[in-house]
C-alpha atoms as a PDB file:
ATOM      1  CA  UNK A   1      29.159 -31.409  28.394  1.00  0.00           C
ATOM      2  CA  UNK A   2      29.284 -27.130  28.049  1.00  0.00           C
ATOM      3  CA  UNK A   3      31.510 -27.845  24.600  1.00  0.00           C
ATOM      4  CA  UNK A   4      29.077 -30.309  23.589  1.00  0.00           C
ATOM      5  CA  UNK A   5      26.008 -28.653  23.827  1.00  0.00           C
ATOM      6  CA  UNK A   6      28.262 -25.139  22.317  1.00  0.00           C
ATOM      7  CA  UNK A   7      29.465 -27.470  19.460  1.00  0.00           C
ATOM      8  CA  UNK A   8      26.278 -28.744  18.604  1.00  0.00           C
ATOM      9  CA  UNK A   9      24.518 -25.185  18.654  1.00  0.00           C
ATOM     10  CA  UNK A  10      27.724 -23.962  16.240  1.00  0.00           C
ATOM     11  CA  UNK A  11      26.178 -26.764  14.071  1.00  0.00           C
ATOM     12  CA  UNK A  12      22.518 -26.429  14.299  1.00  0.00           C
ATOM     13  CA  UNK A  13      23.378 -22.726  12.771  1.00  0.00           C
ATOM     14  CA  UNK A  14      25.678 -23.697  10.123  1.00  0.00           C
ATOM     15  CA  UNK A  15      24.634 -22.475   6.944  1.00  0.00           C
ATOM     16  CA  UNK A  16      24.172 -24.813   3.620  1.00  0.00           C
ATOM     17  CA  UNK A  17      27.219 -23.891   1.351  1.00  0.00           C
ATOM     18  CA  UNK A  18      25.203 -23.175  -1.382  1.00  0.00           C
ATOM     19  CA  UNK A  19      23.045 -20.330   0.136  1.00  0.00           C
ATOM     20  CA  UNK A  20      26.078 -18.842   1.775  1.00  0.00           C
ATOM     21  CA  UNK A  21      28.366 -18.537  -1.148  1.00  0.00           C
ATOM     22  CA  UNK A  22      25.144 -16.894  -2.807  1.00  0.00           C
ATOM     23  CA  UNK A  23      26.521 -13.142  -3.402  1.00  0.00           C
ATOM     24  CA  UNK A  24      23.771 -10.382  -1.959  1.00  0.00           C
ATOM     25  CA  UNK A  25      24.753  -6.760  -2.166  1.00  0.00           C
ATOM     26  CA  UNK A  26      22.726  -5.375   1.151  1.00  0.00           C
ATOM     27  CA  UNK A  27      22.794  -1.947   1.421  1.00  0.00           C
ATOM     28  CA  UNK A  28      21.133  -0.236   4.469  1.00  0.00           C
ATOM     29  CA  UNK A  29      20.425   3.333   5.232  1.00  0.00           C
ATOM     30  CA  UNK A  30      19.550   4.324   8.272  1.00  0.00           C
ATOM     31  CA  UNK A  31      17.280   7.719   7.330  1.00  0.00           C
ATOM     32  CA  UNK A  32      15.966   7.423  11.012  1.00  0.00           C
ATOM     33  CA  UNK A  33      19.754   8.687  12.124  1.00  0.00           C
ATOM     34  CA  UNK A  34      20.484  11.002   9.021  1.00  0.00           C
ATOM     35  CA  UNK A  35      17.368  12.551   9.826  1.00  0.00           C
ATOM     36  CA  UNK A  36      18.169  13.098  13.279  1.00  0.00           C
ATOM     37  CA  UNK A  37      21.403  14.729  12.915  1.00  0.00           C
ATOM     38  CA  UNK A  38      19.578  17.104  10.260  1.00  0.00           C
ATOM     39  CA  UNK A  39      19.929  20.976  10.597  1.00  0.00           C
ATOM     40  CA  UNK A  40      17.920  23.568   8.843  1.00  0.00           C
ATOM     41  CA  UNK A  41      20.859  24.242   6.895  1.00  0.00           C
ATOM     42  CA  UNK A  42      21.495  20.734   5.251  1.00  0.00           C
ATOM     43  CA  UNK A  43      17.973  19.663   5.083  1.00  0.00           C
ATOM     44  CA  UNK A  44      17.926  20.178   1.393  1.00  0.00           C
ATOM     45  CA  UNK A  45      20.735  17.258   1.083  1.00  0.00           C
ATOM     46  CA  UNK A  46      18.449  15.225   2.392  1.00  0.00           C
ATOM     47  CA  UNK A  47      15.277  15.920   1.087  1.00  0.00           C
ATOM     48  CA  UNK A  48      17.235  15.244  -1.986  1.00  0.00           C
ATOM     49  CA  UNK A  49      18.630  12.006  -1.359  1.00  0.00           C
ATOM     50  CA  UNK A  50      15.240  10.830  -0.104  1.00  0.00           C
ATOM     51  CA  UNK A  51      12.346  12.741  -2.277  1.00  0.00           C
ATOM     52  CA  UNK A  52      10.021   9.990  -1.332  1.00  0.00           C
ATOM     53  CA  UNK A  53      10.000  11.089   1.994  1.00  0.00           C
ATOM     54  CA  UNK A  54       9.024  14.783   1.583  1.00  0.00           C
ATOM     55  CA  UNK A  55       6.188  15.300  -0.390  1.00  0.00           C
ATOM     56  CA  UNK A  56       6.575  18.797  -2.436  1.00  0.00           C
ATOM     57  CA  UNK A  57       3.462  20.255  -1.132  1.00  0.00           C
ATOM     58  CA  UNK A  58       4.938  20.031   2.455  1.00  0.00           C
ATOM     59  CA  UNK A  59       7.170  23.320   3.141  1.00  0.00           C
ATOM     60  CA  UNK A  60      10.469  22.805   5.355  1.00  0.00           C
ATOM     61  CA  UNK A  61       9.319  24.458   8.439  1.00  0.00           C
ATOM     62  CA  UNK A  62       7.291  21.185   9.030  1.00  0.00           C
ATOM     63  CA  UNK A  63      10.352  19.350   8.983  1.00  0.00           C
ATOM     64  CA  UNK A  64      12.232  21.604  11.028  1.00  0.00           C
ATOM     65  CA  UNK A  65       9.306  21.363  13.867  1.00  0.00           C
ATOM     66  CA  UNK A  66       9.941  17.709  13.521  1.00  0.00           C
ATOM     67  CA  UNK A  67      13.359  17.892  14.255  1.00  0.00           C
ATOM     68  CA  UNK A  68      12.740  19.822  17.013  1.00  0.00           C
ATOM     69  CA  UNK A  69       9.824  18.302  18.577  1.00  0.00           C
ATOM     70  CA  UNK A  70      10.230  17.162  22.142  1.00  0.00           C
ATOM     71  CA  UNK A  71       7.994  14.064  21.497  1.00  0.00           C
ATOM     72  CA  UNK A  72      10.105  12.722  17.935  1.00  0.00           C
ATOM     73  CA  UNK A  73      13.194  13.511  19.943  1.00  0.00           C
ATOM     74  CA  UNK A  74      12.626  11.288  22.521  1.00  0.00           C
ATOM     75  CA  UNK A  75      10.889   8.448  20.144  1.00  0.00           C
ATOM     76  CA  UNK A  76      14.474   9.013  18.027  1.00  0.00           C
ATOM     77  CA  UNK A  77      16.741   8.516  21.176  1.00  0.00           C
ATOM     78  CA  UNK A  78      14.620   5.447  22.286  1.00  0.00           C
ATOM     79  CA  UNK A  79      15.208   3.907  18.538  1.00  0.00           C
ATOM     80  CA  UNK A  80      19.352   4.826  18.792  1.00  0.00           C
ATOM     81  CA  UNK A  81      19.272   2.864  22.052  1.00  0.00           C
ATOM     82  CA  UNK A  82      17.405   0.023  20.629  1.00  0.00           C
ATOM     83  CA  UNK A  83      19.313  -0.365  17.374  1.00  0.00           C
ATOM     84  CA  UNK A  84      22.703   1.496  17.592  1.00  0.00           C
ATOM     85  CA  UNK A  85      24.778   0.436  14.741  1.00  0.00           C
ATOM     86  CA  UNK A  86      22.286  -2.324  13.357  1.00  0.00           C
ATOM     87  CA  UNK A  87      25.503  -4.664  12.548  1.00  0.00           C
ATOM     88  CA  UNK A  88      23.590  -8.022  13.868  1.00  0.00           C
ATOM     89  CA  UNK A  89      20.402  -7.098  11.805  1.00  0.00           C
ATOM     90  CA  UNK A  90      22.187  -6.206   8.711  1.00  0.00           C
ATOM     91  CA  UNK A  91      23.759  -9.696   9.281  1.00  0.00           C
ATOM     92  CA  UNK A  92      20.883 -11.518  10.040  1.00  0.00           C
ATOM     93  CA  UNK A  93      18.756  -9.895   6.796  1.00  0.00           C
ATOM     94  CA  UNK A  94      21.878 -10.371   4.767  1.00  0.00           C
ATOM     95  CA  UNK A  95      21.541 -14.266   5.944  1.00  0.00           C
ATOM     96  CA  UNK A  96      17.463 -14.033   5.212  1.00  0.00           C
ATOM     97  CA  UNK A  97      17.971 -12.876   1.316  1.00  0.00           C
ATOM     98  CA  UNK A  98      20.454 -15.273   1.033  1.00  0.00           C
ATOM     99  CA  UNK A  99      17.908 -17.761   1.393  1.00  0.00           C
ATOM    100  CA  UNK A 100      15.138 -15.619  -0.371  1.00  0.00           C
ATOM    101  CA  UNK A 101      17.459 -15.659  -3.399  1.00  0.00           C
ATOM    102  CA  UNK A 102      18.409 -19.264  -3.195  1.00  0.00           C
ATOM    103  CA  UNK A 103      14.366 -20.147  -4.071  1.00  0.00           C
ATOM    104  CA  UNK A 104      13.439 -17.353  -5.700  1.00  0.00           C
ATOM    105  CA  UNK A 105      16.580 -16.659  -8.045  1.00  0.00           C
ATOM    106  CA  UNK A 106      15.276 -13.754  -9.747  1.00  0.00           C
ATOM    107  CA  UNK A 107      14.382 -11.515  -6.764  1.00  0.00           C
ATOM    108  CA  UNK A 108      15.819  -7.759  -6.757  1.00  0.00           C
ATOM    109  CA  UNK A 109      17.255  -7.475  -3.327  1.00  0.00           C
ATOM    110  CA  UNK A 110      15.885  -3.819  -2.131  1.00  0.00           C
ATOM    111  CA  UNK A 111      17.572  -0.988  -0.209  1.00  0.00           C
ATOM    112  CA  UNK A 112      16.746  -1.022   2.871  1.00  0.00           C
ATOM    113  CA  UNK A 113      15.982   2.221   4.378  1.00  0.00           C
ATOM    114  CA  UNK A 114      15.107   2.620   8.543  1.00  0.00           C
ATOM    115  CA  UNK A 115      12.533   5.006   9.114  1.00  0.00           C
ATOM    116  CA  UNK A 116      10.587   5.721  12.322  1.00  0.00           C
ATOM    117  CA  UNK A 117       7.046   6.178  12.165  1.00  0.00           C
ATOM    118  CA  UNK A 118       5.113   7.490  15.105  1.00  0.00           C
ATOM    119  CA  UNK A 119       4.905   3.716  16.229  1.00  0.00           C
ATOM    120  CA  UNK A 120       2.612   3.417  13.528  1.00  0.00           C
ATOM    121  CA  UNK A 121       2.387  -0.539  13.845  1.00  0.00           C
ATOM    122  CA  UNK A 122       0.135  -1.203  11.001  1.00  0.00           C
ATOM    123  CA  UNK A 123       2.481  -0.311   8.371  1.00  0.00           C
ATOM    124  CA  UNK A 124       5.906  -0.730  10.325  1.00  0.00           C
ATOM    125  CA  UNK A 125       7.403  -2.767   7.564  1.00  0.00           C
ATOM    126  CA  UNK A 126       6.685  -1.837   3.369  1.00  0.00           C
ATOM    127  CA  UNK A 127       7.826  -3.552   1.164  1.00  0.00           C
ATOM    128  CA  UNK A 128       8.322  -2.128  -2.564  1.00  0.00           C
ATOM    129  CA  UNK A 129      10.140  -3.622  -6.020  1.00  0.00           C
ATOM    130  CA  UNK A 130      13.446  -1.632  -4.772  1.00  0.00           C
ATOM    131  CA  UNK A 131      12.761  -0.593  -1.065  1.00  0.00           C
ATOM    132  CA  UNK A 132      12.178  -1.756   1.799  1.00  0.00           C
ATOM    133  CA  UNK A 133      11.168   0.334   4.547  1.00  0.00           C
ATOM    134  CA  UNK A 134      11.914  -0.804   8.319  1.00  0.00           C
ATOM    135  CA  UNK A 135       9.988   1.467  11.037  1.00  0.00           C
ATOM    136  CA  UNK A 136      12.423   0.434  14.298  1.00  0.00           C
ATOM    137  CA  UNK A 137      10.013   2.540  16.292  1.00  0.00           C
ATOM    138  CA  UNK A 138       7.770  -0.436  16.031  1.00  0.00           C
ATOM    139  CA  UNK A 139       9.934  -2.711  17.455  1.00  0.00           C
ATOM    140  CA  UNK A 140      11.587  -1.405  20.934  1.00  0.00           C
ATOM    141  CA  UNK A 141       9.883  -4.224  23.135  1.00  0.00           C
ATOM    142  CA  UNK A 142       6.649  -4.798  24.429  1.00  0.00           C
ATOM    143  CA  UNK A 143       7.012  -3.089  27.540  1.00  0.00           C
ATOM    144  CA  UNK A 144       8.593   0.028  26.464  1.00  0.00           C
ATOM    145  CA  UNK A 145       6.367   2.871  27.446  1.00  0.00           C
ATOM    146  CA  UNK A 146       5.222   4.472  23.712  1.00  0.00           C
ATOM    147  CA  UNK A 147       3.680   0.997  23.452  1.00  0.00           C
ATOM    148  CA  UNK A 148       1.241   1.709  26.604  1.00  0.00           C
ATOM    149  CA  UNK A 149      -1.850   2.924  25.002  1.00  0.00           C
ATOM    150  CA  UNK A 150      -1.776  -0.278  22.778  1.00  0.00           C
ATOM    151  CA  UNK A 151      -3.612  -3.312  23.413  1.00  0.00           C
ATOM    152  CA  UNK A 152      -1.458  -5.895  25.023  1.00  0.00           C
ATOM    153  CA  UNK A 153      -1.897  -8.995  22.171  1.00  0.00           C
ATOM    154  CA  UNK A 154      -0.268  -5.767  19.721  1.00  0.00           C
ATOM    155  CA  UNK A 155       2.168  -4.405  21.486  1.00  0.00           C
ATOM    156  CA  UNK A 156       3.779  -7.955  22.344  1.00  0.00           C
ATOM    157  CA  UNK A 157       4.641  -8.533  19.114  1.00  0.00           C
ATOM    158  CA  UNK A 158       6.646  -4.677  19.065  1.00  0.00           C
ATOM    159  CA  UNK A 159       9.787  -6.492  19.407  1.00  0.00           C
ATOM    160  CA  UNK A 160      12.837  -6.823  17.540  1.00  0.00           C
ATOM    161  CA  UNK A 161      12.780 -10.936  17.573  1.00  0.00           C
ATOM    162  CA  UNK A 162       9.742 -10.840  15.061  1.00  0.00           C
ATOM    163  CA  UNK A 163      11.441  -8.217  12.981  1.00  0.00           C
ATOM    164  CA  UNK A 164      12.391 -10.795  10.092  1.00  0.00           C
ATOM    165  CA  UNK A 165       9.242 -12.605  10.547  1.00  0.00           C
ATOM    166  CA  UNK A 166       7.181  -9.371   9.426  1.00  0.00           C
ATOM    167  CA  UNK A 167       9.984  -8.846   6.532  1.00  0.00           C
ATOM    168  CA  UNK A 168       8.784 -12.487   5.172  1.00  0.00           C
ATOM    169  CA  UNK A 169       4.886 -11.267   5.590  1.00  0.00           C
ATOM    170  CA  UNK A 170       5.587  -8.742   3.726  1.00  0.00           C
ATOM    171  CA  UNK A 171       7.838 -10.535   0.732  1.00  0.00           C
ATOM    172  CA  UNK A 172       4.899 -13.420   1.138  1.00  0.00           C
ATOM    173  CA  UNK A 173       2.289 -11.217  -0.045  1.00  0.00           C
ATOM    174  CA  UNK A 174       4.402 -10.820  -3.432  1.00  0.00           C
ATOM    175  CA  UNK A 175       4.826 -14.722  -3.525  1.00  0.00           C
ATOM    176  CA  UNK A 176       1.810 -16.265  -2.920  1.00  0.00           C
ATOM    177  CA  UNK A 177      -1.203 -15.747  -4.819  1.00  0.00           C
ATOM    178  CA  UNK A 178      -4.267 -14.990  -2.919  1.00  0.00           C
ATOM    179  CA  UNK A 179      -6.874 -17.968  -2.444  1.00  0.00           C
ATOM    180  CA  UNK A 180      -9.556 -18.009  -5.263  1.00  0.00           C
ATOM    181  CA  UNK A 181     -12.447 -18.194  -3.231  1.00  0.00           C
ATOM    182  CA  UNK A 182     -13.669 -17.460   0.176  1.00  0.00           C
ATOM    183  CA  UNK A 183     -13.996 -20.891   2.099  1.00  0.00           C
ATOM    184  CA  UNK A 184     -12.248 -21.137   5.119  1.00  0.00           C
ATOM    185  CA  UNK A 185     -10.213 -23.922   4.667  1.00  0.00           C
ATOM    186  CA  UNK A 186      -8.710 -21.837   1.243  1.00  0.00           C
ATOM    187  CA  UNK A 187      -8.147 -18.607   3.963  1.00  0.00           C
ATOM    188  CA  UNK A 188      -6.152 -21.344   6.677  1.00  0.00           C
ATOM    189  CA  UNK A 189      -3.828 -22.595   3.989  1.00  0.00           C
ATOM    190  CA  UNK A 190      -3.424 -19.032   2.350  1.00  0.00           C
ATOM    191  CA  UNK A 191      -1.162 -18.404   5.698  1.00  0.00           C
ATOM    192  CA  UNK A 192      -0.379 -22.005   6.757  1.00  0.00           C
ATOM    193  CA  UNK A 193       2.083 -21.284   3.037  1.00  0.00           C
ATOM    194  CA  UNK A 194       3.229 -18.035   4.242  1.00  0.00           C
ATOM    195  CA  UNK A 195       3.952 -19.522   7.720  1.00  0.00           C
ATOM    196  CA  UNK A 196       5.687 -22.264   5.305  1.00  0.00           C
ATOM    197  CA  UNK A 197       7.640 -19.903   3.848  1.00  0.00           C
ATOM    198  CA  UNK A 198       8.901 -18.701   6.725  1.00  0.00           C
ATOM    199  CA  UNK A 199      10.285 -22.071   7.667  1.00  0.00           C
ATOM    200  CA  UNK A 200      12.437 -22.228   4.456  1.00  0.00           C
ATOM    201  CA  UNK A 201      13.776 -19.069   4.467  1.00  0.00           C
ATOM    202  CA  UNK A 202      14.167 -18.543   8.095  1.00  0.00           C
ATOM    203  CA  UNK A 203      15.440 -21.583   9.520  1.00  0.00           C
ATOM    204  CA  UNK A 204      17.185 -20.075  12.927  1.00  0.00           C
ATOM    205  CA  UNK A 205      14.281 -18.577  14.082  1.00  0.00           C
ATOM    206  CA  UNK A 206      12.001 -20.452  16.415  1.00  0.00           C
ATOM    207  CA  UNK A 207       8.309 -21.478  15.149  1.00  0.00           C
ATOM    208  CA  UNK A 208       6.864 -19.227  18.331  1.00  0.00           C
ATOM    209  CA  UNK A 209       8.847 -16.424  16.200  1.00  0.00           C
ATOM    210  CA  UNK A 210       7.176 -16.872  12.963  1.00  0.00           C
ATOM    211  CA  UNK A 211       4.056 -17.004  13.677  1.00  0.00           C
ATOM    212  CA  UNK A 212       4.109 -13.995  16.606  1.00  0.00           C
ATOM    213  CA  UNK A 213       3.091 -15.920  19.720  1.00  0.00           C
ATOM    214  CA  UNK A 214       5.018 -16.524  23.194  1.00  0.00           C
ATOM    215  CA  UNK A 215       6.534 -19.848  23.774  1.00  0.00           C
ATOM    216  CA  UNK A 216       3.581 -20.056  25.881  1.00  0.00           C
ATOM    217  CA  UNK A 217       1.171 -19.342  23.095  1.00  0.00           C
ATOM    218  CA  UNK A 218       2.961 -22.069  20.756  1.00  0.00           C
ATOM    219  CA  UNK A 219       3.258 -24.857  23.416  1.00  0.00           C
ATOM    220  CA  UNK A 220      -0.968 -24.385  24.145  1.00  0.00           C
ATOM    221  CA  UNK A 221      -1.079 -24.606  20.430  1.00  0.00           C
ATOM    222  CA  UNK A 222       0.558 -27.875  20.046  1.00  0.00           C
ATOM    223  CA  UNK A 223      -0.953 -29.773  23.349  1.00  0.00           C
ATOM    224  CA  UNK A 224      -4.930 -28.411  21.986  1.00  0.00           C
ATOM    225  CA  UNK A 225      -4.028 -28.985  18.249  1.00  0.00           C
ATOM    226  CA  UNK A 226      -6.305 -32.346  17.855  1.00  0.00           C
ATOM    227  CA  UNK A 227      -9.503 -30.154  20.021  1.00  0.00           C
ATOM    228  CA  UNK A 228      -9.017 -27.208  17.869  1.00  0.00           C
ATOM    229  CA  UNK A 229      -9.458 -29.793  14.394  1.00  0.00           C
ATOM    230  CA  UNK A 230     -12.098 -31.479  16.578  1.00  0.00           C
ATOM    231  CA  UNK A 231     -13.851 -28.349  16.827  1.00  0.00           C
ATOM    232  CA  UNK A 232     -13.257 -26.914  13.276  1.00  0.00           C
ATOM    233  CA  UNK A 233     -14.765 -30.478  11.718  1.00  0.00           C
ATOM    234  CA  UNK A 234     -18.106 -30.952  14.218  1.00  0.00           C
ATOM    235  CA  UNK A 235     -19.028 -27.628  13.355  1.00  0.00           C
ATOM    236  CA  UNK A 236     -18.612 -27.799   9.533  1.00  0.00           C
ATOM    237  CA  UNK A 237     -16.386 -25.307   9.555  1.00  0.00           C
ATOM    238  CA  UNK A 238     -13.413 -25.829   6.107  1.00  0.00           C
ATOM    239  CA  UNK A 239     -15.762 -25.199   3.592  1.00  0.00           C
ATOM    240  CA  UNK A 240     -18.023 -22.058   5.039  1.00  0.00           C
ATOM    241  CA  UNK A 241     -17.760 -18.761   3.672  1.00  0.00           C
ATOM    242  CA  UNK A 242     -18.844 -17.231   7.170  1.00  0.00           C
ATOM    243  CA  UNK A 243     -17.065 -13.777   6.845  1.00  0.00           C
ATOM    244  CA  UNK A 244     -17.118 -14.045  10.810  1.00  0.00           C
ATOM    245  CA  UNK A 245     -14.433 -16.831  10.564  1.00  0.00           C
ATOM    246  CA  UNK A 246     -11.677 -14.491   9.833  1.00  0.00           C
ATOM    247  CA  UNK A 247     -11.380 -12.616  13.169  1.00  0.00           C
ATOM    248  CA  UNK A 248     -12.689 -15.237  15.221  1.00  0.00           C
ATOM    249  CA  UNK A 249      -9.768 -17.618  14.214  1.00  0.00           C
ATOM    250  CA  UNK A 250      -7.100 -15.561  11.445  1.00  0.00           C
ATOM    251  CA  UNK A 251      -7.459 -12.061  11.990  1.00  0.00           C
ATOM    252  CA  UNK A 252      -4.780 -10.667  15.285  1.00  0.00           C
ATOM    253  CA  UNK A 253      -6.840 -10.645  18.311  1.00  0.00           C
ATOM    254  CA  UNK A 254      -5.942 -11.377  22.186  1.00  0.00           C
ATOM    255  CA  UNK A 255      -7.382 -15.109  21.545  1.00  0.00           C
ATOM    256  CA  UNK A 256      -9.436 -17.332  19.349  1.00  0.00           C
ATOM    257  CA  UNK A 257     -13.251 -17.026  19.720  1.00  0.00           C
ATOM    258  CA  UNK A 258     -14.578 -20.690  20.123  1.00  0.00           C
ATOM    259  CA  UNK A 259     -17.351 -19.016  22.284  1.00  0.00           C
ATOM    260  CA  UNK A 260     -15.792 -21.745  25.261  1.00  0.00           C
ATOM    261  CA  UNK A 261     -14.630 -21.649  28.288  1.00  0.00           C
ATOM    262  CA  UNK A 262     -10.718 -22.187  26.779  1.00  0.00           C
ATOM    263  CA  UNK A 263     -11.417 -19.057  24.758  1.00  0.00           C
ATOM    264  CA  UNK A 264      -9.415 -16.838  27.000  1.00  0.00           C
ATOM    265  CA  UNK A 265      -6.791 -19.859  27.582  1.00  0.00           C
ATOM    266  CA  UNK A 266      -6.114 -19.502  23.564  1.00  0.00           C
ATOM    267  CA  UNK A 267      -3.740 -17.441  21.671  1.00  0.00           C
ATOM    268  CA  UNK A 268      -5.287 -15.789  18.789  1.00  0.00           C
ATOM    269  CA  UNK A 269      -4.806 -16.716  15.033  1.00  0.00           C
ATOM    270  CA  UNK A 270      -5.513 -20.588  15.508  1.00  0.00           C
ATOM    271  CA  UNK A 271      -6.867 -20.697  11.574  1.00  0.00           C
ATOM    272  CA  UNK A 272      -3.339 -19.636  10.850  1.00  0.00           C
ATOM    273  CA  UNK A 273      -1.319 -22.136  13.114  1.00  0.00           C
ATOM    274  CA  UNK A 274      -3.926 -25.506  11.589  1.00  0.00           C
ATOM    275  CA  UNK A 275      -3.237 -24.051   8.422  1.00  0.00           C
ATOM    276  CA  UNK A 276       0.740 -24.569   8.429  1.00  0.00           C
ATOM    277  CA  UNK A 277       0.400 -28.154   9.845  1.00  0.00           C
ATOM    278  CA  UNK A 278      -1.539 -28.654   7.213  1.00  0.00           C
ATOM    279  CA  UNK A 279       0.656 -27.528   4.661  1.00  0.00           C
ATOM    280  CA  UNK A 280       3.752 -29.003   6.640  1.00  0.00           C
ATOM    281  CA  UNK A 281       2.189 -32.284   6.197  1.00  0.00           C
ATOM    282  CA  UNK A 282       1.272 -32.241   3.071  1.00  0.00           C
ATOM    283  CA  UNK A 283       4.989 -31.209   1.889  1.00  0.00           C
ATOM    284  CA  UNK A 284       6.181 -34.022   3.832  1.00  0.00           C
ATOM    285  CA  UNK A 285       4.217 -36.599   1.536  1.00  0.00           C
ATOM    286  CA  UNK A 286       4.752 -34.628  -1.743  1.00  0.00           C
ATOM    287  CA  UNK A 287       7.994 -33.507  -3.399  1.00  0.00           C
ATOM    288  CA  UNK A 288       7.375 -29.968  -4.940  1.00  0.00           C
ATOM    289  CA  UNK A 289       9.037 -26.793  -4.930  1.00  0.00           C
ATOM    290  CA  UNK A 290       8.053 -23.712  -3.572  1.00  0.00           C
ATOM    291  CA  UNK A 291       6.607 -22.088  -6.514  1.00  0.00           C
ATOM    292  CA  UNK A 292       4.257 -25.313  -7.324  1.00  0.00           C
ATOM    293  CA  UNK A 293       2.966 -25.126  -4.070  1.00  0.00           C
ATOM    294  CA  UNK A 294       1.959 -21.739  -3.950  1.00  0.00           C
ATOM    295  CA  UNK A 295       0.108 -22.726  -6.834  1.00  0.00           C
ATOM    296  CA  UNK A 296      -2.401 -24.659  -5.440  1.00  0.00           C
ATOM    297  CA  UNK A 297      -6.054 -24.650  -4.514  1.00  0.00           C
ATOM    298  CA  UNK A 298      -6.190 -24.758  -0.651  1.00  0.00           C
ATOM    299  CA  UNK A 299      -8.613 -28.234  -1.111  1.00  0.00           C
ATOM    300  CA  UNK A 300      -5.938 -29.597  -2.866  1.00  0.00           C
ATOM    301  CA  UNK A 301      -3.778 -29.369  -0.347  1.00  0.00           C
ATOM    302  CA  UNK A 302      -5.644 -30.410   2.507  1.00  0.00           C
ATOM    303  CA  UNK A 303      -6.993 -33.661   0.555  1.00  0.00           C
ATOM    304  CA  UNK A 304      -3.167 -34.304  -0.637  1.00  0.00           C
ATOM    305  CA  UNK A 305      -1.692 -34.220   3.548  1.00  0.00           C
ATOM    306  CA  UNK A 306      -3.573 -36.725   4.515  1.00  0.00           C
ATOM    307  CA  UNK A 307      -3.374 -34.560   7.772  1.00  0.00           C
ATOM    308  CA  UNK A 308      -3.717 -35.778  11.450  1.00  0.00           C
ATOM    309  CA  UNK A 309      -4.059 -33.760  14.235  1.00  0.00           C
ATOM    310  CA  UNK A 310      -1.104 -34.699  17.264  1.00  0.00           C
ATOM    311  CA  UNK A 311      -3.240 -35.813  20.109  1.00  0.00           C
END
């Protein structure tokens, strides 16, 4: 039964031919450790082989006092522990832009540089034409103690298992047109596609993964899916412009404001999970690529899915 169940996890992982004979040249530079090992006296080499990084008007003394500082010391150590030689990332983003390149062909792989950041969460992935920046401070674990001070429904998503999720939020914001007006329905399906995206292009990872929540989170999700709808349709809520919408149900937040007693029972971001089933069904009933779907009007889509709730 063990070689079984091993066998048929070997499978499950086994990547389509033609995305794994696709050649990516993945290079990775880990600035965080060059930096680290710095000394006033080769500082220049760096500064030169990263400009970007130290803006002119910026003498070196403040980079020498960040060397030296007791607090980016310890935040560098905590990173080295956390990611020591990066070998299963590198492999698991050289597996993602294989699939990025398999549908979208003409994309420019970046470099990818690892930076750390002063846990600055907010920005701890950027994504340029040629770069893309990692900041691995941002993802040592949820309980690690730099992340105290941060609200609990943020810092649980500080962890290396969303790392290529946030990668894909990133690339999707290149991808996917913003919707064309403001009705909520349009804003749902906006990141029920990026969510969509992330299914294509990362396949191994879990749906609890893409989307940030717990197992937990995901499973409450599922079992409330057909209240949630229920909820969204008696108040008239697809087609309102209600600027409130967006944190009570897309924006992060500890939970989704229903103003119930579930509320605190909820994960946050609900617009964003109805969203993808909607978009999930819809691709399930209609044969388009990528690229046409992204396309789309958000109304379109949700008239096209001929979506049910699961009950």
């Amino acid at each position: 039964m063990i070689l079984l169940l091993l066998s048929s996890c070997k499978e499950e992982k086994k990547v389509p031919e033609d995305i794994a004979s696709i050649a990516v040249n993945l290079e990775v530079r880990r600035f965080d450790k060059e930096f680290a090992s710095a000394t006033p006296e080769n500082l220049s080499a760096i500064k030169d082989k990263y400009p970007y990084f130290f803006p002119a008007q910026y003498p070196d003394s403040i980079w020498v006092a960040k060397l030296q500082d007791t607090l980016q010391v310890e935040l560098r150590q905590a990173v080295d522990s956390t990611f020591s030689d990066f070998k299963e990332e590198h492999e698991a983003l050289l597996l993602l832009f294989k699939h990025i390149k398999y549908y979208f062909p003409r994309y420019q792989v970046p470099v990818v540089i690892t930076v750390t950041t002063d846990v600055d969460y907010e920005n701890r992935i950027i994504l340029t034409d040629s770069l893309l920046l990692i900041g691995l401070d941002n993802y040592l674990g949820k309980e690690h103690r730099f992340y105290r001070g941060i609200e609990r429904y943020i810092a649980k998503g500080l962890d290396k298992q969303y790392l290529e999720s946030d990668i894909v939020s990133a690339f999707a914001k290149k991808v996917i047109p913003l919707p064309r007006n403001r009705a909520f329905l349009d804003q749902m399906i906006y990141y029920g596609k990026e969510l969509y995206l992330k299914d294509i292009v990362l396949p191994f990872q879990t749906d609890a993964q893409k989307i940030g929540y717990t197992e937990e989170e995901l499973t409450w999700a599922g079992a409330n899916e057909e209240q949630i709808w229920r909820y969204f349709i008696e108040r008239e809520l697809l087609y309102s412009t209600d600027t409130k919408l967006g944190p009570r149900f897309l924006d992060p937040a500890p939970f989704s404001k229903f103003r119930l007693e579930l509320d605190n029972e909820s994960p946050g971001r609900l617009g964003r999970y109805m969203g993808w089933q909607i978009v999930k069904a819809f691709m399930e009933k209609n044969d388009l690529t990528p690229q046409e779907l992204w396309q789309l009007p958000g109304e379109t889509i949700f008239k096209k899915s001929n979506y049910k709730p699961n009950k």
